[in-house]
N, C-alpha and C. Protein backbone atom coordinates (compact mmCIF):
# COMPACT_ATOMS: atom_id res chain seq x y z
N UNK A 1 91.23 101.19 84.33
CA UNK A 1 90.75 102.43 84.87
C UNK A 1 91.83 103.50 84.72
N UNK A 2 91.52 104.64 83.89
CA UNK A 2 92.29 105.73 84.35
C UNK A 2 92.20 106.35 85.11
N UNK A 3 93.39 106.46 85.99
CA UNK A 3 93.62 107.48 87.36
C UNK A 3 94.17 108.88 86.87
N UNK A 4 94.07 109.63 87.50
CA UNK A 4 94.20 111.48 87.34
C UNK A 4 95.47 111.46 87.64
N UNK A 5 95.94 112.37 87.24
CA UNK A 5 97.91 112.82 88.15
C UNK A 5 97.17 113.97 89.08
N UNK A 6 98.43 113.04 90.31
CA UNK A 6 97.71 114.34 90.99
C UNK A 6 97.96 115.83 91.00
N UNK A 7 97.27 116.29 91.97
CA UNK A 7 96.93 118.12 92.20
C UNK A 7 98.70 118.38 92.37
N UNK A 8 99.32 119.31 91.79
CA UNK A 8 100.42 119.89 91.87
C UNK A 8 100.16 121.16 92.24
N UNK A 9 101.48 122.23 92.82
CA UNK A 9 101.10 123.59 92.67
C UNK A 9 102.89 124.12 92.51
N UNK A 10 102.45 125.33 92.58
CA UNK A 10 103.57 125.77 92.33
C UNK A 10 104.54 126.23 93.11
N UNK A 11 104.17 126.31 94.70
CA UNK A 11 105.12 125.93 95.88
C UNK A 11 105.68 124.10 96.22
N UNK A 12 105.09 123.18 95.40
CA UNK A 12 105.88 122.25 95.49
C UNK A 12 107.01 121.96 94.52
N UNK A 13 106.70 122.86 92.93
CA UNK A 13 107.61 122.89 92.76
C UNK A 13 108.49 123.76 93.29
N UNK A 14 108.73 124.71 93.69
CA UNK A 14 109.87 125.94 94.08
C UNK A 14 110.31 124.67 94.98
N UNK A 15 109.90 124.01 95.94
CA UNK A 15 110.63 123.51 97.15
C UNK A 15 111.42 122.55 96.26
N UNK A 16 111.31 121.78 95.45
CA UNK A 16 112.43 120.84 94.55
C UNK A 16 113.22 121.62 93.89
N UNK A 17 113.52 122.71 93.85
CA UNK A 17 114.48 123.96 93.03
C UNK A 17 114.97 124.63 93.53
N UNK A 18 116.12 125.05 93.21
CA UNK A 18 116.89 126.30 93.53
C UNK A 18 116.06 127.58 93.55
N UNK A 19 116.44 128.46 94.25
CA UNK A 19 115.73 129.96 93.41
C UNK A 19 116.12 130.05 92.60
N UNK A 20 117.64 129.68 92.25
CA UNK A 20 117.70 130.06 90.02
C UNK A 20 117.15 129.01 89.22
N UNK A 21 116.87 127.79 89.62
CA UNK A 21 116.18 127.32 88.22
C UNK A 21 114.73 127.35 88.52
N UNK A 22 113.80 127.73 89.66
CA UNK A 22 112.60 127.83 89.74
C UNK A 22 112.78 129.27 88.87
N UNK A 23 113.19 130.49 89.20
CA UNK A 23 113.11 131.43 88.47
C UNK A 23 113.06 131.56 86.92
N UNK A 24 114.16 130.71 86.77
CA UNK A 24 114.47 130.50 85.07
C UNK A 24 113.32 129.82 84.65
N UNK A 25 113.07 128.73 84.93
CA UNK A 25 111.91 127.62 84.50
C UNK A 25 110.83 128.65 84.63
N UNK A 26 110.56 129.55 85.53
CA UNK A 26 108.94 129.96 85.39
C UNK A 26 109.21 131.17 83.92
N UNK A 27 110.20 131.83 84.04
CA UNK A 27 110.48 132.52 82.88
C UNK A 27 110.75 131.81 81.15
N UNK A 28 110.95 130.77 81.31
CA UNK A 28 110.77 129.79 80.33
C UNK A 28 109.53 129.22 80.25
N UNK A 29 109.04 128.97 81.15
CA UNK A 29 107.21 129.05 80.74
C UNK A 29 106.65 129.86 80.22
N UNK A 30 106.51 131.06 80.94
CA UNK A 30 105.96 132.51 80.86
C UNK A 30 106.25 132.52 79.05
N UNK A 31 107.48 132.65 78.61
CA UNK A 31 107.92 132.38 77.51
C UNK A 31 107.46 131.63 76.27
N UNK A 32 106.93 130.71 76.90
CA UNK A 32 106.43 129.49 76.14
C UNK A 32 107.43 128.65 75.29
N UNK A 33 108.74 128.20 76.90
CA UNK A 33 109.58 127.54 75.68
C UNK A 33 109.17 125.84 76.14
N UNK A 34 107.82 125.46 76.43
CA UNK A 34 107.69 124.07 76.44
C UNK A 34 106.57 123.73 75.10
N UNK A 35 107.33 122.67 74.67
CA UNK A 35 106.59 121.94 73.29
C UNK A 35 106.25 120.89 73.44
N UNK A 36 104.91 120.56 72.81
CA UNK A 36 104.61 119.05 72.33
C UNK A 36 104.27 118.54 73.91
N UNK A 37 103.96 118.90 74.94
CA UNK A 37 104.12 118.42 76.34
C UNK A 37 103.02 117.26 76.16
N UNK A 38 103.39 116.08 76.68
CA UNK A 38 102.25 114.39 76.78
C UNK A 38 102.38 114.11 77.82
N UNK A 39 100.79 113.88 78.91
CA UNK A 39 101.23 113.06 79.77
C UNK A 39 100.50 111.94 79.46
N UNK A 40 101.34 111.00 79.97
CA UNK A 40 101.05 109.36 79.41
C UNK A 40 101.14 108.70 80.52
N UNK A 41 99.95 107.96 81.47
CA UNK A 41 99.88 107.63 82.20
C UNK A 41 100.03 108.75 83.17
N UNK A 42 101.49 108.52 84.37
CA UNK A 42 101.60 109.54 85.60
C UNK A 42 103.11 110.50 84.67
N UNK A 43 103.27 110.15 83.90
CA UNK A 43 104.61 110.35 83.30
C UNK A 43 104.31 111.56 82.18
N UNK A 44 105.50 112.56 82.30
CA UNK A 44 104.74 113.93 81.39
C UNK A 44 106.51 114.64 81.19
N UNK A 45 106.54 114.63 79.83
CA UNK A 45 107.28 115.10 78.95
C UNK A 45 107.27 116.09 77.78
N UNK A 46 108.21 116.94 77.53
CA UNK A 46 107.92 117.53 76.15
C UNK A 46 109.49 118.32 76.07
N UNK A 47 109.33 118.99 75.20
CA UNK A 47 110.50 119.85 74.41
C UNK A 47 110.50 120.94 74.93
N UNK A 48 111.71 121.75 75.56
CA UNK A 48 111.95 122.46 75.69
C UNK A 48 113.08 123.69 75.58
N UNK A 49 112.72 124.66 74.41
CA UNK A 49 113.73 125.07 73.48
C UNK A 49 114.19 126.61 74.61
N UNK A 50 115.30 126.55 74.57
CA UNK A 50 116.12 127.41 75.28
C UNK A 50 117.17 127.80 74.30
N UNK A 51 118.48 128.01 74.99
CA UNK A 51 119.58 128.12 73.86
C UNK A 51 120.00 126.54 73.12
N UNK A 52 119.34 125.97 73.61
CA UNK A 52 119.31 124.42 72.77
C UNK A 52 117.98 123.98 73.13
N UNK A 53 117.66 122.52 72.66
CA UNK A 53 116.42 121.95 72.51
C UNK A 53 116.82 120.73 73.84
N UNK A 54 116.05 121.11 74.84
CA UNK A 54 116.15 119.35 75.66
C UNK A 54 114.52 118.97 76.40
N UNK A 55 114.85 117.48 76.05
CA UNK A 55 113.60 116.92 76.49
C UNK A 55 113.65 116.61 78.09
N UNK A 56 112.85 117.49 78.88
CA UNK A 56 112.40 117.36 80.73
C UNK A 56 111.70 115.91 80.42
N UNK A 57 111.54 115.48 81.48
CA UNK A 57 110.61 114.37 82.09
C UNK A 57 110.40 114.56 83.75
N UNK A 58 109.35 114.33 83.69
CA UNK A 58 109.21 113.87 85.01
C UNK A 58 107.53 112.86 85.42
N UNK A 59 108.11 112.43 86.26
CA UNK A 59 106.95 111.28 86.59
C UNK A 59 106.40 111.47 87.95
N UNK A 60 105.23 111.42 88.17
CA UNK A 60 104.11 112.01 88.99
C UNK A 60 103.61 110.77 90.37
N UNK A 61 103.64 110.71 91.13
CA UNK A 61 102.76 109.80 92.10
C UNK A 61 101.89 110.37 93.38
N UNK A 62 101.87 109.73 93.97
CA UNK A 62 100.51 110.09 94.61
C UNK A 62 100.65 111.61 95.73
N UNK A 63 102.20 112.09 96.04
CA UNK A 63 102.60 112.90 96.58
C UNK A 63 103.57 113.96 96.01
N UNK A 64 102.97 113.83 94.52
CA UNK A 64 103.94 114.66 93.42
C UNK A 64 104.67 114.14 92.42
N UNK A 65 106.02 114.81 92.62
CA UNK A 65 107.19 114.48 91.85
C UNK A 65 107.73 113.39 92.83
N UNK A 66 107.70 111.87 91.37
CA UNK A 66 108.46 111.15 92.05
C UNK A 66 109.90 110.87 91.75
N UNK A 67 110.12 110.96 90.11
CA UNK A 67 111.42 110.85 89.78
C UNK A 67 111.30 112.08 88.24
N UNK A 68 112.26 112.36 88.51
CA UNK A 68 112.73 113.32 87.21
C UNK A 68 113.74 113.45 86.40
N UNK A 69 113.78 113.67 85.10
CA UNK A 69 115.24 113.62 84.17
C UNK A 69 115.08 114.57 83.15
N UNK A 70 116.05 114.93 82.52
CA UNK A 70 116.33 116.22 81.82
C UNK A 70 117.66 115.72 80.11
N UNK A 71 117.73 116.10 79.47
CA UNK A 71 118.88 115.85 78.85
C UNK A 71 119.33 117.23 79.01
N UNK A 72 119.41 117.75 79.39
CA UNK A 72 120.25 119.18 80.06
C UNK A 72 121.79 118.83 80.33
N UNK A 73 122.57 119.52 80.60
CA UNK A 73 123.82 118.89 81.13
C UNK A 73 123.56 119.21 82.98
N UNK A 74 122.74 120.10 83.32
CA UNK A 74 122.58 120.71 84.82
C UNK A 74 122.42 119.01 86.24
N UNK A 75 123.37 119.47 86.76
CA UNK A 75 124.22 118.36 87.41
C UNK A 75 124.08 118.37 88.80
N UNK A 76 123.23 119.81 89.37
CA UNK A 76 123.23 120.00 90.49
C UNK A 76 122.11 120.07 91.54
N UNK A 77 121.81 120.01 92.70
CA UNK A 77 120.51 119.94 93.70
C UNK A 77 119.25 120.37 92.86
N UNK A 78 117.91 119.47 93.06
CA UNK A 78 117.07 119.98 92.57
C UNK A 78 116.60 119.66 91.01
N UNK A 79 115.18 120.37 91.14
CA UNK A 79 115.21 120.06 89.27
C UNK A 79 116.12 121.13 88.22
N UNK A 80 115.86 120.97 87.33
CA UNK A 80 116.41 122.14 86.55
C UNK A 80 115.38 122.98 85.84
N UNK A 81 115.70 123.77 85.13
CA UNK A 81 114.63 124.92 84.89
C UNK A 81 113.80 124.13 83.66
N UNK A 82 114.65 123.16 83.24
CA UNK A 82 113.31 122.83 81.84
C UNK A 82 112.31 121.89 82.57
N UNK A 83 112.78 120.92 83.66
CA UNK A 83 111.94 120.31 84.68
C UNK A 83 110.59 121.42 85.25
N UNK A 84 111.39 122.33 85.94
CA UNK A 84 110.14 123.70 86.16
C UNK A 84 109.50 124.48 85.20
N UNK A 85 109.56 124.24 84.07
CA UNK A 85 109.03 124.87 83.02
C UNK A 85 108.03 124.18 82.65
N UNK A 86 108.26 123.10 82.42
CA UNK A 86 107.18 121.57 82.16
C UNK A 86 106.00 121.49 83.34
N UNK A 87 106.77 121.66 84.84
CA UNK A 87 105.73 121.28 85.71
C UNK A 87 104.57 122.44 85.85
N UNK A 88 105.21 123.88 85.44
CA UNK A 88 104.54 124.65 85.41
C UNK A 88 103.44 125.02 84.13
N UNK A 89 103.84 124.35 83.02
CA UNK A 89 103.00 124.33 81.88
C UNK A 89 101.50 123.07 82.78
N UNK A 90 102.35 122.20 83.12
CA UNK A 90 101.44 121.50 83.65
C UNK A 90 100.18 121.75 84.38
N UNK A 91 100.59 122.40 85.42
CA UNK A 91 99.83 122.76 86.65
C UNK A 91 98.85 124.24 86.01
N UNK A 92 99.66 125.28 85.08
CA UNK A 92 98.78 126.05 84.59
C UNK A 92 97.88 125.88 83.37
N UNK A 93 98.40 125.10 82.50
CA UNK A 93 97.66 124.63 81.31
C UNK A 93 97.21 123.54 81.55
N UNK A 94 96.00 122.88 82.75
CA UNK A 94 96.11 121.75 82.49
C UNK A 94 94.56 121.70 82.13
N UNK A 95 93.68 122.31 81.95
CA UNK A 95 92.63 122.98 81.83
C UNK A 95 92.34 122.12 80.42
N UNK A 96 93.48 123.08 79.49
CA UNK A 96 93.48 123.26 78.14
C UNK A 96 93.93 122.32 77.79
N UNK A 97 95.24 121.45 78.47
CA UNK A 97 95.16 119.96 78.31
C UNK A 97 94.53 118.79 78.12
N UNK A 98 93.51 119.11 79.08
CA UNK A 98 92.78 118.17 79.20
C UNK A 98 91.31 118.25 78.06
N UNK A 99 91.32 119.61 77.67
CA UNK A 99 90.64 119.53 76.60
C UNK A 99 90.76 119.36 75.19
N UNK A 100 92.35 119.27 74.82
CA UNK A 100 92.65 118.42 74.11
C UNK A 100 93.00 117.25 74.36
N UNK A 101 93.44 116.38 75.00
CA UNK A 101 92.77 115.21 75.53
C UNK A 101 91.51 114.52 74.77
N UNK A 102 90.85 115.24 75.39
CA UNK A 102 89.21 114.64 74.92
C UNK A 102 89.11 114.75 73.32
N UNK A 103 89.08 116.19 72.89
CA UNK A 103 89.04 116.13 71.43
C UNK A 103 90.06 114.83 70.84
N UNK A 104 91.17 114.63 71.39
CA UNK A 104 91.83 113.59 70.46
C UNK A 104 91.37 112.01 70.62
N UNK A 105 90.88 112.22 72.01
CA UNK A 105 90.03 110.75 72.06
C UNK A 105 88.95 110.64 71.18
N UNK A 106 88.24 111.60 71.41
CA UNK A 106 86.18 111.76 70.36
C UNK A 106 87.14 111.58 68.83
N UNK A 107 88.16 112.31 68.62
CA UNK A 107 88.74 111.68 66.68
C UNK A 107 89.22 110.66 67.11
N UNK A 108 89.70 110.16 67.61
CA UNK A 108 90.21 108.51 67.26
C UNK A 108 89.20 107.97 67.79
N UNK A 109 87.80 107.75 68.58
CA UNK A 109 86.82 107.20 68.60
C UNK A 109 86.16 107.10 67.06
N UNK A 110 86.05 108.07 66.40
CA UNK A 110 85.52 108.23 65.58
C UNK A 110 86.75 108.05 64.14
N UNK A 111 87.62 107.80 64.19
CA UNK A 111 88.29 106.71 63.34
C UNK A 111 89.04 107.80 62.42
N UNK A 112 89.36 109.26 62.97
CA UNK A 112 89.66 110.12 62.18
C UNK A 112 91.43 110.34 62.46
């Protein structure tokens, strides 16, 4: 059975962030510096190009964010802005996600 990730918003992320990397991360969304974003299972990753390229992760359970990682060097309280950039692609694109989703299931149903 597939289960849904759950409902996120965007005051749960600010509360896991600083005001500077919630700020940065939503401006790196806004931006569109998240790529390739997959969620696979509760777990949702992608690329995120800034003044370098690093891959966010973070993994989802039944009360949000349960664990998160970054190849960032950012070392301090909280997520970091490519973490908030991701969760926010998430929570706003998930619409459009999920409708590619489906299209890629109906082609690989159909053997394409």
């Amino acid at each position: 059975m597939v289960t849904s990730p759950p409902p996120l918003n965007e005051s749960q992320v600010k509360a896991l962030a600083t005001d500077q990397s919630f700020d940065r991360g939503r401006r790196y969304y806004r931006n569109g510096a998240i790529f390739n974003p997959v969620l696979q299972g509760n777990v949702l990753w992608a690329s995120c190009e800034g003044s370098m390229t690093y891959q966010p992760r973070v993994t989802l359970g039944p009360q949000g964010v349960e664990d998160s990682s970054c190849t960032c060097p950012y070392d301090w309280d909280g997520l970091c802005k490519h973490q908030v950039a991701l969760l926010l692609t998430y929570i706003h694109d998930r619409d459009r996600n999920k409708s590619l989703r489906a299209l890629k299931e109906e082609l690989d149903r159909a053997g394409l």
